[in-house]
Protein backbone atom coordinates (compact mmCIF):
# COMPACT_ATOMS: atom_id res chain seq x y z
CA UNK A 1 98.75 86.76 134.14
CA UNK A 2 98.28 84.60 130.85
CA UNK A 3 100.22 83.94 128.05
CA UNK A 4 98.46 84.64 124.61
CA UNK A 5 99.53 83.54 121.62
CA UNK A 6 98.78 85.57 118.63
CA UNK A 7 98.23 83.78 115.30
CA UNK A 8 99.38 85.25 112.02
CA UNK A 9 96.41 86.58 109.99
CA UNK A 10 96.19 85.58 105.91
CA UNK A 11 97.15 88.88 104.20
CA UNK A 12 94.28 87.71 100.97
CA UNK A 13 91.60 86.45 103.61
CA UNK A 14 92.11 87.75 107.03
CA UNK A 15 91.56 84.45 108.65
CA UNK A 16 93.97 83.70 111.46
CA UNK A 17 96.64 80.57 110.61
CA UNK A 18 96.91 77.80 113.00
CA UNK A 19 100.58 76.40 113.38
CA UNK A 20 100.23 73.28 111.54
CA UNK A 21 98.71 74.77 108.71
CA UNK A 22 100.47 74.76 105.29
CA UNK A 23 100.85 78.36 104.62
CA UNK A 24 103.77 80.72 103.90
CA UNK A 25 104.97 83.97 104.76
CA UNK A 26 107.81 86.43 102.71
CA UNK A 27 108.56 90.13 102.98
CA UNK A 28 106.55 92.01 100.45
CA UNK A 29 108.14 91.93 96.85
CA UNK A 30 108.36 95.71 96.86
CA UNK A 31 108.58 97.41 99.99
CA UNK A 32 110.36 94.65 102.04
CA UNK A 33 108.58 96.27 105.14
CA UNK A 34 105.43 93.85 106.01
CA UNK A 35 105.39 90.45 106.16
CA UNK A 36 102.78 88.69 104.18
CA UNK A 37 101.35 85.52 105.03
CA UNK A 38 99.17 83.48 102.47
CA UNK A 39 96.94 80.41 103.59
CA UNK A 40 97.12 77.39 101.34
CA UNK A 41 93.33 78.42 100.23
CA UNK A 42 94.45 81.50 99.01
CA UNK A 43 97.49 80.49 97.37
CA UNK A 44 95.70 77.60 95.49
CA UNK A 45 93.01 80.06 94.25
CA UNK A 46 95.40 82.85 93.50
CA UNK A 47 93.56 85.38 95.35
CA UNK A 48 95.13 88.85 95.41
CA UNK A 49 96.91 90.31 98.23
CA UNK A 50 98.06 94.15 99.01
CA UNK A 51 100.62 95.36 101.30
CA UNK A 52 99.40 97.51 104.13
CA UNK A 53 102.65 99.17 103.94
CA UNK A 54 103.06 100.05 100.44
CA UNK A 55 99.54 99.59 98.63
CA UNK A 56 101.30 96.63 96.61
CA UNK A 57 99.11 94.01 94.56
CA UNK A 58 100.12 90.62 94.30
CA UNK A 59 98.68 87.26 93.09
């Protein structure tokens, strides 16, 4: 049996965030239900995210 890690995914660009990255993750602003995580690319850029949950649409 192995152990797997399973990397959080960016919520703007789907791309899977390695531990030491800079990134951060909060609940979403309206639900509260999903946590979204944001790379430091997408952050910097402003690129929108929505909440899987909810349909919200944030910077």
């Amino acid at each position: 049996m192995s152990d797997q890690i399973i990397l959080p995914t960016c919520t703007s660009c789907h791309r899977p965030i390695t531990p030491h990255e800079p990134a951060v993750s909060f609940p979403c602003p309206n639900c509260g239900k999903v946590r979204i995580w944001r790379c430091r690319v997408c952050r910097e850029l402003a690129r929108e995210y929505t909440c899987p949950s909810c349909g919200f649409v944030g910077p």
